[in-house]
PDB file of N, CA and C in Angstrom:
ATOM      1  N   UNK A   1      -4.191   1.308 -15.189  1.00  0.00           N
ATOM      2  CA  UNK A   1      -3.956   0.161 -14.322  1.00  0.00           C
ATOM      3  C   UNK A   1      -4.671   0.425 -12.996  1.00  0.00           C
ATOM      4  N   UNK A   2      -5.282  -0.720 -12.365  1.00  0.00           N
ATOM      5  CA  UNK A   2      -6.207  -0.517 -11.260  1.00  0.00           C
ATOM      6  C   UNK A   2      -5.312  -0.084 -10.256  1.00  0.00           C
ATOM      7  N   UNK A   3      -5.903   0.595  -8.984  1.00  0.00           N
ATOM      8  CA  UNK A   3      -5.187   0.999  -7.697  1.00  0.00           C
ATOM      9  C   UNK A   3      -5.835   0.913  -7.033  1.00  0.00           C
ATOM     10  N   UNK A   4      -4.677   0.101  -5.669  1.00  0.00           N
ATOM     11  CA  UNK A   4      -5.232  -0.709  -4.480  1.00  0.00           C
ATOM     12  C   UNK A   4      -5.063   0.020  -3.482  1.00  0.00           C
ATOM     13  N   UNK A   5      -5.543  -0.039  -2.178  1.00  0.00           N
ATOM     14  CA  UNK A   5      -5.364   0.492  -1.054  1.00  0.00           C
ATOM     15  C   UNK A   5      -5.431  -0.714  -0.404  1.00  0.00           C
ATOM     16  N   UNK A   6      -4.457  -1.090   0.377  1.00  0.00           N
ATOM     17  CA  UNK A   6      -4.269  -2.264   1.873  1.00  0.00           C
ATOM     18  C   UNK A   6      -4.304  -1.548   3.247  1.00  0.00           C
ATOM     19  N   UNK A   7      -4.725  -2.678   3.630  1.00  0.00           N
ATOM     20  CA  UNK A   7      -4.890  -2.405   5.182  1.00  0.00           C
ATOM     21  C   UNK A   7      -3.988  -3.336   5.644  1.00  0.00           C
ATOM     22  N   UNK A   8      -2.804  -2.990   6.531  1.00  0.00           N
ATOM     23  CA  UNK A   8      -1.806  -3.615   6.679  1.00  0.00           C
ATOM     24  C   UNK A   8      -2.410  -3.652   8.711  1.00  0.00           C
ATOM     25  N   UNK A   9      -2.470  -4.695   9.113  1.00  0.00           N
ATOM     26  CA  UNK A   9      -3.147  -4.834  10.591  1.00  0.00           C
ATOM     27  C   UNK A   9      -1.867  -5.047  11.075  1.00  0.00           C
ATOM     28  N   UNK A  10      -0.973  -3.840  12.062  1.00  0.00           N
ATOM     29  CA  UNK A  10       0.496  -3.548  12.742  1.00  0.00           C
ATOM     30  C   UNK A  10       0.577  -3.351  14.103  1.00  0.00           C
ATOM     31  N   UNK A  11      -0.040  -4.004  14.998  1.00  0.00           N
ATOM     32  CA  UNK A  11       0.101  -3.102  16.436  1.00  0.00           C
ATOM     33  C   UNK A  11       1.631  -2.585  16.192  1.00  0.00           C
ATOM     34  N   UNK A  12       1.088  -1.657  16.838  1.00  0.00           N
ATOM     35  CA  UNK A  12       2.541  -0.686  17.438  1.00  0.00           C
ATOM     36  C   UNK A  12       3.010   0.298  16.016  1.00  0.00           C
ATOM     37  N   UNK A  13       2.129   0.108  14.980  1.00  0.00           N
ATOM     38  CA  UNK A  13       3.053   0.636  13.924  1.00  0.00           C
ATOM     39  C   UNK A  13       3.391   1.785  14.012  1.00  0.00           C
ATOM     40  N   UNK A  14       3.019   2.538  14.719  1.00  0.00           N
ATOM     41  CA  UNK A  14       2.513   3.975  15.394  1.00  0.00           C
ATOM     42  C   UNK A  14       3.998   3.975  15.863  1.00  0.00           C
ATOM     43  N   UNK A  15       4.691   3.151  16.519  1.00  0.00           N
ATOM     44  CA  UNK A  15       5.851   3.507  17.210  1.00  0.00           C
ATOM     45  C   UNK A  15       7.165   2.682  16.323  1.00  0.00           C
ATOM     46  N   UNK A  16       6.500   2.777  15.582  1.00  0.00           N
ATOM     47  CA  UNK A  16       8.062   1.937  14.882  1.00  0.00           C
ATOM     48  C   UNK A  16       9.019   3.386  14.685  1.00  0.00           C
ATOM     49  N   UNK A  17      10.558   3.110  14.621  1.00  0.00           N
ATOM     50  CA  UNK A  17      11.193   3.923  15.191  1.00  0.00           C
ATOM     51  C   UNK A  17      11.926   4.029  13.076  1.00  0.00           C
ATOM     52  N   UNK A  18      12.143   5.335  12.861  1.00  0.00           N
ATOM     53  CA  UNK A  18      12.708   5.789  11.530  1.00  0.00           C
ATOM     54  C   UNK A  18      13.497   4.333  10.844  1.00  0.00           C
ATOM     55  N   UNK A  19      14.472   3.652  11.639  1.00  0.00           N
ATOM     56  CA  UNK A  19      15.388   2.466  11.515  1.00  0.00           C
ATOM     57  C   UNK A  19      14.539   1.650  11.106  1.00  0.00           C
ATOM     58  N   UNK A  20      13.113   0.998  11.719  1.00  0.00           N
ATOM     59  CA  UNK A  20      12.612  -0.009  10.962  1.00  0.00           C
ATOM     60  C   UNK A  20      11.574   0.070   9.924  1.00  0.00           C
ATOM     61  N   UNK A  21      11.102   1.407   9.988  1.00  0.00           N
ATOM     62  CA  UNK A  21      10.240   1.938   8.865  1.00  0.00           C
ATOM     63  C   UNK A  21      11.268   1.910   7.325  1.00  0.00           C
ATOM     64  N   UNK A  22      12.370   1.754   7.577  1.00  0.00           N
ATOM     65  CA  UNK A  22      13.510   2.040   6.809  1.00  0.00           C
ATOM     66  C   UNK A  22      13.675   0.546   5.923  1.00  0.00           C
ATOM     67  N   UNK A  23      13.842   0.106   7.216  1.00  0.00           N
ATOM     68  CA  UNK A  23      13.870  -1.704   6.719  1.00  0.00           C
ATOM     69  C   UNK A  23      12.841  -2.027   6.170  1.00  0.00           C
ATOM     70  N   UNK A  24      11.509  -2.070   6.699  1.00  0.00           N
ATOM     71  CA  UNK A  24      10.239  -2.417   5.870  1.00  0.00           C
ATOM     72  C   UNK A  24      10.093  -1.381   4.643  1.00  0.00           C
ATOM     73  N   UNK A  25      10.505  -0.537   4.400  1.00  0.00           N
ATOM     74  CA  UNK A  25      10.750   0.072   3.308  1.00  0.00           C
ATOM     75  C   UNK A  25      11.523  -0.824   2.248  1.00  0.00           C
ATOM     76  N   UNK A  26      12.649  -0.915   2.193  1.00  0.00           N
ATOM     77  CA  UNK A  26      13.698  -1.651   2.310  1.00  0.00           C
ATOM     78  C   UNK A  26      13.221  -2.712   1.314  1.00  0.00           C
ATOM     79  N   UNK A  27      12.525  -3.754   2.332  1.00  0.00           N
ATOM     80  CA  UNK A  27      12.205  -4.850   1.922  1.00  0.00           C
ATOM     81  C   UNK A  27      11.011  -4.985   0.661  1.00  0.00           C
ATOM     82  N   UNK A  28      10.218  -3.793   1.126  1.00  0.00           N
ATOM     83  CA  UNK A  28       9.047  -3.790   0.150  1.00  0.00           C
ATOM     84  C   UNK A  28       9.488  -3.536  -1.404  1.00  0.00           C
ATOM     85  N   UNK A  29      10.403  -2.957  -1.240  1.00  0.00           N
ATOM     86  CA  UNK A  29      11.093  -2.143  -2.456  1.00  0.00           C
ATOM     87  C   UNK A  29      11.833  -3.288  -3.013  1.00  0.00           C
ATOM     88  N   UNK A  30      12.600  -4.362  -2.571  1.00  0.00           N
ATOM     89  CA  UNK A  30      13.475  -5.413  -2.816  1.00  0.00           C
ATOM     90  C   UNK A  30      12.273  -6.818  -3.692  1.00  0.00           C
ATOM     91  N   UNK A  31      11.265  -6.794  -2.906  1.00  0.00           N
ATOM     92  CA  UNK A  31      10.274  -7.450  -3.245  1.00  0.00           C
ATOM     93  C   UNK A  31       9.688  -7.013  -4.488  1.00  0.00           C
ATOM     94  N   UNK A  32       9.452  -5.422  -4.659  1.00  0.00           N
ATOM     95  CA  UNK A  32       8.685  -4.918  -5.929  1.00  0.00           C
ATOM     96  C   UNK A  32       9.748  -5.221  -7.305  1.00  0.00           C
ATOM     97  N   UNK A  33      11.300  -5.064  -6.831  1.00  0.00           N
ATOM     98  CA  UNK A  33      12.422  -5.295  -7.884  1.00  0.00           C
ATOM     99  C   UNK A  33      11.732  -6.617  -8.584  1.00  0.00           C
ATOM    100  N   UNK A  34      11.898  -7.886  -7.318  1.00  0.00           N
ATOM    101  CA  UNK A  34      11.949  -9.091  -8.077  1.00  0.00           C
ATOM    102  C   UNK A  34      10.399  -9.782  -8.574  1.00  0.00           C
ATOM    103  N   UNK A  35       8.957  -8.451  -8.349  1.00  0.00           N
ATOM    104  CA  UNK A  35       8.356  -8.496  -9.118  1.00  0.00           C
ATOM    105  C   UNK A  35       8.357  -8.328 -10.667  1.00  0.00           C
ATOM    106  N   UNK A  36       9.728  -7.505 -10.912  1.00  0.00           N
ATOM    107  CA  UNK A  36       9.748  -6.680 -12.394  1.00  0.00           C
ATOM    108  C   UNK A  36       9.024  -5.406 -12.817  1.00  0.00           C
ATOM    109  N   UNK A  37       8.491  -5.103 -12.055  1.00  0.00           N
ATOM    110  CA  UNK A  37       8.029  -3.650 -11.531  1.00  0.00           C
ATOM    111  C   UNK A  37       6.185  -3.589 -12.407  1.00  0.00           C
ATOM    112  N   UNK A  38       5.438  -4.893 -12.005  1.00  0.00           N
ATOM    113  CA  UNK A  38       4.338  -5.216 -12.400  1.00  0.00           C
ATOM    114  C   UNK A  38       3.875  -4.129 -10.910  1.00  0.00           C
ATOM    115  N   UNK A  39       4.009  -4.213 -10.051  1.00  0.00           N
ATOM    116  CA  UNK A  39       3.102  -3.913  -8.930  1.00  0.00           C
ATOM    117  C   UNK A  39       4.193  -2.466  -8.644  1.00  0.00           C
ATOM    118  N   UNK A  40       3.781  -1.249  -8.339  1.00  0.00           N
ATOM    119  CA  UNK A  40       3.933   0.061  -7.793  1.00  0.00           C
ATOM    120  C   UNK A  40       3.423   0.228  -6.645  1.00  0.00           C
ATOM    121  N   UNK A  41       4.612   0.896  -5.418  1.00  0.00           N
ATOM    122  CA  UNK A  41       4.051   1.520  -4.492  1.00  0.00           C
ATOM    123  C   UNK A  41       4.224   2.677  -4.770  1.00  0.00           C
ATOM    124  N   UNK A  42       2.820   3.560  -4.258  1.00  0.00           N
ATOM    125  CA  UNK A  42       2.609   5.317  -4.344  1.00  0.00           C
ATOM    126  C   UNK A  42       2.954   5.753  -3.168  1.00  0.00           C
ATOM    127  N   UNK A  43       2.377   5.532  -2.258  1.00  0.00           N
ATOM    128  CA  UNK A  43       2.453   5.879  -0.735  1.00  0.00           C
ATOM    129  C   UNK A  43       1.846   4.873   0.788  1.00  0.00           C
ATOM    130  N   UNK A  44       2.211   5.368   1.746  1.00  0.00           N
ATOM    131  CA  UNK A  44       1.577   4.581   2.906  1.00  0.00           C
ATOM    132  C   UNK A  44       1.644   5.461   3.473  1.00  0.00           C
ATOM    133  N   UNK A  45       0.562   5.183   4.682  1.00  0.00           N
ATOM    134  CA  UNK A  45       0.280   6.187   6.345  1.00  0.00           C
ATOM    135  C   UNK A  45      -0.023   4.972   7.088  1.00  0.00           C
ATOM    136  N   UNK A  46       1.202   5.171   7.943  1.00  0.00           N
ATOM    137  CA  UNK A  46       0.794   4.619   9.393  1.00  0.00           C
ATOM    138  C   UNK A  46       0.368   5.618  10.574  1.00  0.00           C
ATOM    139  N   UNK A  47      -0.416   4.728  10.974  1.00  0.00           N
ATOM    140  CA  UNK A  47      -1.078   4.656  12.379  1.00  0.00           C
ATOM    141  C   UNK A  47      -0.972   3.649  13.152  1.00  0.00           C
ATOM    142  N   UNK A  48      -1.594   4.370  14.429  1.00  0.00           N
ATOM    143  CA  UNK A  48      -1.112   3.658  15.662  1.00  0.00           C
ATOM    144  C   UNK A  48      -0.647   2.307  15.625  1.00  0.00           C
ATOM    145  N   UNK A  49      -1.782   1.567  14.729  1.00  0.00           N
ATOM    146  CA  UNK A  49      -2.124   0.040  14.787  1.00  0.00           C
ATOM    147  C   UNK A  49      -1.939  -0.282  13.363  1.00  0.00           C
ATOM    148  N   UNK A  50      -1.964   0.201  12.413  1.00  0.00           N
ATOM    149  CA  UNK A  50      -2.140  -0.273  11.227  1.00  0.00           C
ATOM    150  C   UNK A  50      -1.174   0.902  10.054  1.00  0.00           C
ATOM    151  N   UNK A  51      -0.956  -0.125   8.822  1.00  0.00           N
ATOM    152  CA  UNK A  51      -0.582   0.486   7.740  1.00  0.00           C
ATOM    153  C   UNK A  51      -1.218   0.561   6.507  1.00  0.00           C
ATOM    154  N   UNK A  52      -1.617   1.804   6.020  1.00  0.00           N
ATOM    155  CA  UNK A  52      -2.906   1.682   4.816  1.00  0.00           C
ATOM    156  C   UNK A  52      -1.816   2.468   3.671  1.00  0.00           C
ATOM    157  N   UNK A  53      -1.575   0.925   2.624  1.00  0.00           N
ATOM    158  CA  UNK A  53      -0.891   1.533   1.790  1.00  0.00           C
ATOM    159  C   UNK A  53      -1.731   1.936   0.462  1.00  0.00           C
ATOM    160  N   UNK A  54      -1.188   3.119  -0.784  1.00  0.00           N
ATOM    161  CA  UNK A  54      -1.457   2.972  -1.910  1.00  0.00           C
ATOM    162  C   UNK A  54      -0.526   1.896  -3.060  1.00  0.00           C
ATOM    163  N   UNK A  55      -1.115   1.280  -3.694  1.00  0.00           N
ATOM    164  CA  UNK A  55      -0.481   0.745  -4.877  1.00  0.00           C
ATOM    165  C   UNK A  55      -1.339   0.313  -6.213  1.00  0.00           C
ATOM    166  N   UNK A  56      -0.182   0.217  -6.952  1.00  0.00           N
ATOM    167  CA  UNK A  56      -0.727   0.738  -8.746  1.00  0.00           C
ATOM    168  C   UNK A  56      -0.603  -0.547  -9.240  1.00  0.00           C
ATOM    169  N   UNK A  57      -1.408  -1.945  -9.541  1.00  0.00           N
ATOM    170  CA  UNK A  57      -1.010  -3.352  -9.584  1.00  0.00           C
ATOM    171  C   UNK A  57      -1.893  -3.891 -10.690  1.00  0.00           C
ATOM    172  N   UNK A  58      -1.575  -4.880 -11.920  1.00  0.00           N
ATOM    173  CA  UNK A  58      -2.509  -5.212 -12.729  1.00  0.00           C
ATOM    174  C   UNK A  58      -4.029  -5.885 -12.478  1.00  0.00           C
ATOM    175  N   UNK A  59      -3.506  -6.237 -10.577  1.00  0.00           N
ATOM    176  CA  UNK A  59      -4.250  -7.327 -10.227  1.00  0.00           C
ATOM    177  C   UNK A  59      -4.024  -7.516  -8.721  1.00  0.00           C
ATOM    178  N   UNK A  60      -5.545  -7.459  -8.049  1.00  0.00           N
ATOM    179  CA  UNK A  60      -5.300  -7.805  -6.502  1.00  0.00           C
ATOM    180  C   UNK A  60      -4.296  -8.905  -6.056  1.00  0.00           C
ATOM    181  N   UNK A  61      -4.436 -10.255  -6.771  1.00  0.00           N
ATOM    182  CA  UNK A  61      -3.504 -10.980  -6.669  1.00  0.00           C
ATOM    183  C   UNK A  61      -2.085 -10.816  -6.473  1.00  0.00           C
ATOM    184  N   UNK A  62      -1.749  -9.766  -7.415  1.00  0.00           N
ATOM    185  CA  UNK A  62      -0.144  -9.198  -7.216  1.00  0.00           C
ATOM    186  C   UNK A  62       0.227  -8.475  -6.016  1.00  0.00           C
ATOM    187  N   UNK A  63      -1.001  -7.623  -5.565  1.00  0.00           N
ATOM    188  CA  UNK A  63      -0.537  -6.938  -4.580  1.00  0.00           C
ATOM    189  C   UNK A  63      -0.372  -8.341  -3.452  1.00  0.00           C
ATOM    190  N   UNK A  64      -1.457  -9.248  -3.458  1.00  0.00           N
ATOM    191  CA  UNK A  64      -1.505 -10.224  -2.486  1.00  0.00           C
ATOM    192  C   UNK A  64       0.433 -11.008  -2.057  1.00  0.00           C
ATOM    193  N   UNK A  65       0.575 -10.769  -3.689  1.00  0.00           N
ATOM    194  CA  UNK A  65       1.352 -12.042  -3.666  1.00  0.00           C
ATOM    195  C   UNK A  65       2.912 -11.217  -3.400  1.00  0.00           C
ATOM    196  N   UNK A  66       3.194  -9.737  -3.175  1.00  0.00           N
ATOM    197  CA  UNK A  66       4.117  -9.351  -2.413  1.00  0.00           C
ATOM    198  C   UNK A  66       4.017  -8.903  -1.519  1.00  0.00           C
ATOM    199  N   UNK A  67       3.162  -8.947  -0.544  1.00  0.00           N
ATOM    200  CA  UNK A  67       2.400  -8.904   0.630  1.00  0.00           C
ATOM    201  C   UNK A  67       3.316 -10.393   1.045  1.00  0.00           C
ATOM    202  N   UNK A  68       2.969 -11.796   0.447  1.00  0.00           N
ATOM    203  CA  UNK A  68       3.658 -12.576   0.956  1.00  0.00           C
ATOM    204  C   UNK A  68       4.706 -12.961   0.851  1.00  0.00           C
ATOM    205  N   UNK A  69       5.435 -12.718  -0.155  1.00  0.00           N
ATOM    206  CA  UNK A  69       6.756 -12.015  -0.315  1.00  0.00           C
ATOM    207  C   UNK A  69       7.797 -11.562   0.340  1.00  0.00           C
ATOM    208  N   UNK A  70       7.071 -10.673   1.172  1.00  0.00           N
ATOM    209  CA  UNK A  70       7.725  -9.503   1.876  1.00  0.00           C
ATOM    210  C   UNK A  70       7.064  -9.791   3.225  1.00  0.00           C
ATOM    211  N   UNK A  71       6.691 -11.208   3.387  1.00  0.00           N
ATOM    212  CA  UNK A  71       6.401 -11.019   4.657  1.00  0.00           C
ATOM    213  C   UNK A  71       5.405 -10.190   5.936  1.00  0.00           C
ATOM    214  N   UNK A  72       4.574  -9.341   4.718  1.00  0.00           N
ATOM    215  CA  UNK A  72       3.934  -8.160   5.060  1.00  0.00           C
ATOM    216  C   UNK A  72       2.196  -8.721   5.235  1.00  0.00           C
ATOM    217  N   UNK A  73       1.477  -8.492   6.204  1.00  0.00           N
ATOM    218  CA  UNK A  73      -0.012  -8.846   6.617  1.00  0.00           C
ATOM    219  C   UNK A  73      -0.400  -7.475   5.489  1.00  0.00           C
ATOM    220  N   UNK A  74      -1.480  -8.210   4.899  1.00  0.00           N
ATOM    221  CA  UNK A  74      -2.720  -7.571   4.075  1.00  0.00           C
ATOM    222  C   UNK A  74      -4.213  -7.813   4.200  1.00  0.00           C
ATOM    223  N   UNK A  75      -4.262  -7.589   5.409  1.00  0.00           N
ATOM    224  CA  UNK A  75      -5.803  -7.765   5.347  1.00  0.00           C
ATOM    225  C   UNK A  75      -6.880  -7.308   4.846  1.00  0.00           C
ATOM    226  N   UNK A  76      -6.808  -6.551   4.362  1.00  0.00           N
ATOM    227  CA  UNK A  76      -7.327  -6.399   3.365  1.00  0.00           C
ATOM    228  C   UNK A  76      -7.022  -5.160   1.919  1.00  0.00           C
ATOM    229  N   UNK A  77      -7.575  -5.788   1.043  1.00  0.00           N
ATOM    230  CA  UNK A  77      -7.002  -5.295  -0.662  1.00  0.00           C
ATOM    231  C   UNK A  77      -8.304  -4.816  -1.320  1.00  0.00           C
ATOM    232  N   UNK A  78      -8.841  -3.809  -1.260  1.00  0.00           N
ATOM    233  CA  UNK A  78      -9.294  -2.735  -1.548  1.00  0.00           C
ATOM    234  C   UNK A  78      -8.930  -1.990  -3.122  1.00  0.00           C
ATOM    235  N   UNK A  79     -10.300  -2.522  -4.558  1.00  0.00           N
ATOM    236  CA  UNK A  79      -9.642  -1.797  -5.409  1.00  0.00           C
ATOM    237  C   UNK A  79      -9.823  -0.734  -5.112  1.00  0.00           C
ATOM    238  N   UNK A  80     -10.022   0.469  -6.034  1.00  0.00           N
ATOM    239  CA  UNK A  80     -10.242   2.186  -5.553  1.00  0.00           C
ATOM    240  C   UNK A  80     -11.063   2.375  -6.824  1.00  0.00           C
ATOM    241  N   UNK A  81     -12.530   2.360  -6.792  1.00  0.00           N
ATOM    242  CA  UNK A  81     -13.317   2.546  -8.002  1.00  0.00           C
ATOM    243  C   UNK A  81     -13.360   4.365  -8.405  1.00  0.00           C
ATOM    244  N   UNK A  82     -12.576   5.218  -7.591  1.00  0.00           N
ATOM    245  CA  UNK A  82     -12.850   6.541  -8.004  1.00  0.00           C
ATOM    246  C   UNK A  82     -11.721   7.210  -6.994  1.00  0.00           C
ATOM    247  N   UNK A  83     -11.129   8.300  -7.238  1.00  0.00           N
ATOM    248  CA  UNK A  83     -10.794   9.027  -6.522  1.00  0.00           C
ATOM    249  C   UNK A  83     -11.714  10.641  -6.197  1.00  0.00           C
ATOM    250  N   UNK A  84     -11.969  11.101  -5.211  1.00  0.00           N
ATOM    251  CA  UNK A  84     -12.428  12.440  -5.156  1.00  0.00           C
ATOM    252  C   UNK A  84     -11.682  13.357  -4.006  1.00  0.00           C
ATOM    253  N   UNK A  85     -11.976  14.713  -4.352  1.00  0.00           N
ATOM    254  CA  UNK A  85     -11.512  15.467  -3.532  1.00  0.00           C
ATOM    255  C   UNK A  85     -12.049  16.615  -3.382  1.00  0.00           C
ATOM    256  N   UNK A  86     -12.123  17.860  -2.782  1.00  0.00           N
ATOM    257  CA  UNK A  86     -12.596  18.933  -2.430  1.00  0.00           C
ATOM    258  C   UNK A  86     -13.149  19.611  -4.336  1.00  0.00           C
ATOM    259  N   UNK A  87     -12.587  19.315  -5.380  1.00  0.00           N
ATOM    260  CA  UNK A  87     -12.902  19.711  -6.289  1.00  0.00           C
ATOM    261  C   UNK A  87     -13.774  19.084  -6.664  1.00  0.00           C
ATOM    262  N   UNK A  88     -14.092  17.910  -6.257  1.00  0.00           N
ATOM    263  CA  UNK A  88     -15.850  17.201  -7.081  1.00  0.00           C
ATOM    264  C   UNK A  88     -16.463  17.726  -6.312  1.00  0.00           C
ATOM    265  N   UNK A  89     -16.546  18.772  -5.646  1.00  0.00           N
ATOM    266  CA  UNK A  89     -17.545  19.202  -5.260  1.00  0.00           C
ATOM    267  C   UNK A  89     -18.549  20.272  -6.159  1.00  0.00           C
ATOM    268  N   UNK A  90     -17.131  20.666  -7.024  1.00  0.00           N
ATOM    269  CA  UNK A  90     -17.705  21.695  -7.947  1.00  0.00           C
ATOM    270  C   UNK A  90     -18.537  21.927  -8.694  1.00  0.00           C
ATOM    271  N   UNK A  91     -19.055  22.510  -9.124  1.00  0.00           N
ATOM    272  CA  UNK A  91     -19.921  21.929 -10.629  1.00  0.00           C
ATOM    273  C   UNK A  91     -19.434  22.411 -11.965  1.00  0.00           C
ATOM    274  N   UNK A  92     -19.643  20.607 -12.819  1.00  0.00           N
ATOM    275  CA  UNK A  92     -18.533  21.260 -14.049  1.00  0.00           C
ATOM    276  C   UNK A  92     -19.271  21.273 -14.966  1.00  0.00           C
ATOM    277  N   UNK A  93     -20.508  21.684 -14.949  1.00  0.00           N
ATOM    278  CA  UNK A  93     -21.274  22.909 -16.183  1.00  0.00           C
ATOM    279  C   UNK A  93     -20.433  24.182 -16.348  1.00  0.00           C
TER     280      UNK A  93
END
Protein backbone atom coordinates (compact mmCIF):
# COMPACT_ATOMS: atom_id res chain seq x y z
CA UNK A 1 0.00 0.00 0.00
CA UNK A 2 1.35 3.46 -1.06
CA UNK A 3 2.87 5.91 1.72
CA UNK A 4 2.24 9.48 2.08
CA UNK A 5 4.08 12.15 3.73
CA UNK A 6 1.93 15.64 4.47
CA UNK A 7 2.91 18.81 5.07
CA UNK A 8 0.62 20.04 7.62
CA UNK A 9 1.25 24.30 7.38
CA UNK A 10 0.85 25.06 11.71
CA UNK A 11 2.27 28.31 12.90
CA UNK A 12 3.17 27.84 16.33
CA UNK A 13 3.16 24.05 16.08
CA UNK A 14 6.51 24.22 17.63
CA UNK A 15 4.77 25.40 20.82
CA UNK A 16 1.77 23.48 21.12
CA UNK A 17 1.79 22.41 24.69
CA UNK A 18 1.66 18.09 25.45
CA UNK A 19 -2.48 18.84 26.19
CA UNK A 20 -3.14 19.81 22.62
CA UNK A 21 -0.78 17.62 20.77
CA UNK A 22 -2.91 15.10 22.78
CA UNK A 23 -6.17 16.37 21.40
CA UNK A 24 -5.01 16.56 17.79
CA UNK A 25 -3.85 13.20 18.39
CA UNK A 26 -7.05 12.39 19.70
CA UNK A 27 -8.95 13.54 16.93
CA UNK A 28 -6.81 12.14 14.16
CA UNK A 29 -7.16 8.76 15.64
CA UNK A 30 -11.18 9.23 16.04
CA UNK A 31 -11.23 10.22 12.35
CA UNK A 32 -8.94 7.13 11.19
CA UNK A 33 -11.69 4.80 13.41
CA UNK A 34 -14.57 6.16 11.29
CA UNK A 35 -12.41 5.67 8.21
CA UNK A 36 -12.43 1.75 8.99
CA UNK A 37 -8.85 1.70 9.21
CA UNK A 38 -8.36 2.21 5.17
CA UNK A 39 -5.83 5.09 5.96
CA UNK A 40 -2.78 4.45 8.79
CA UNK A 41 -0.90 6.86 10.71
CA UNK A 42 3.00 5.82 11.24
CA UNK A 43 4.37 8.91 12.65
CA UNK A 44 4.62 12.86 12.66
CA UNK A 45 7.41 15.61 13.52
CA UNK A 46 6.56 18.87 14.35
CA UNK A 47 8.28 21.91 13.89
CA UNK A 48 8.24 25.27 14.59
CA UNK A 49 5.64 26.04 11.86
CA UNK A 50 4.57 22.94 10.44
CA UNK A 51 3.55 19.20 10.81
CA UNK A 52 5.09 16.54 8.37
CA UNK A 53 3.20 13.48 8.89
CA UNK A 54 3.82 9.69 7.73
CA UNK A 55 0.80 7.67 6.50
CA UNK A 56 0.03 4.21 4.91
CA UNK A 57 -3.34 5.07 2.58
CA UNK A 58 -4.78 3.21 -0.59
CA UNK A 59 -4.99 6.61 -2.06
CA UNK A 60 -3.96 10.36 -1.81
CA UNK A 61 -7.54 11.08 -1.78
CA UNK A 62 -8.01 9.27 1.58
CA UNK A 63 -5.35 10.87 3.19
CA UNK A 64 -7.03 14.20 1.69
CA UNK A 65 -10.31 13.28 2.83
CA UNK A 66 -9.30 12.87 6.74
CA UNK A 67 -7.32 15.78 6.61
CA UNK A 68 -10.90 17.23 6.15
CA UNK A 69 -12.39 15.28 8.49
CA UNK A 70 -10.36 16.12 11.18
CA UNK A 71 -10.25 19.47 10.42
CA UNK A 72 -6.51 19.21 9.78
CA UNK A 73 -4.61 21.63 6.78
CA UNK A 74 -2.71 19.36 4.20
CA UNK A 75 -0.93 21.17 2.03
CA UNK A 76 0.54 19.14 0.66
CA UNK A 77 0.33 15.02 -0.02
CA UNK A 78 3.43 13.68 -1.11
CA UNK A 79 3.49 9.89 -2.36
CA UNK A 80 7.02 8.36 -1.16
CA UNK A 81 8.39 6.59 -4.41
CA UNK A 82 11.39 4.98 -2.28
CA UNK A 83 12.66 4.98 1.04
CA UNK A 84 16.63 5.23 1.68
CA UNK A 85 18.98 5.37 4.34
CA UNK A 86 22.63 5.26 5.36
CA UNK A 87 22.54 1.53 4.07
CA UNK A 88 21.88 2.32 0.26
CA UNK A 89 24.83 3.53 0.39
CA UNK A 90 26.33 0.18 0.39
CA UNK A 91 27.08 -1.91 -2.29
CA UNK A 92 25.01 -5.02 -2.66
CA UNK A 93 27.32 -7.06 -4.96
Amino acid sequence: MPKYVIERELPGAGTLTTDELQAISQKSCGVLRDLGGEVQWHESFVTADKIYCVYIAPSDELVREHARRGGFPANVVAEVTAVIDPTTAEDGR
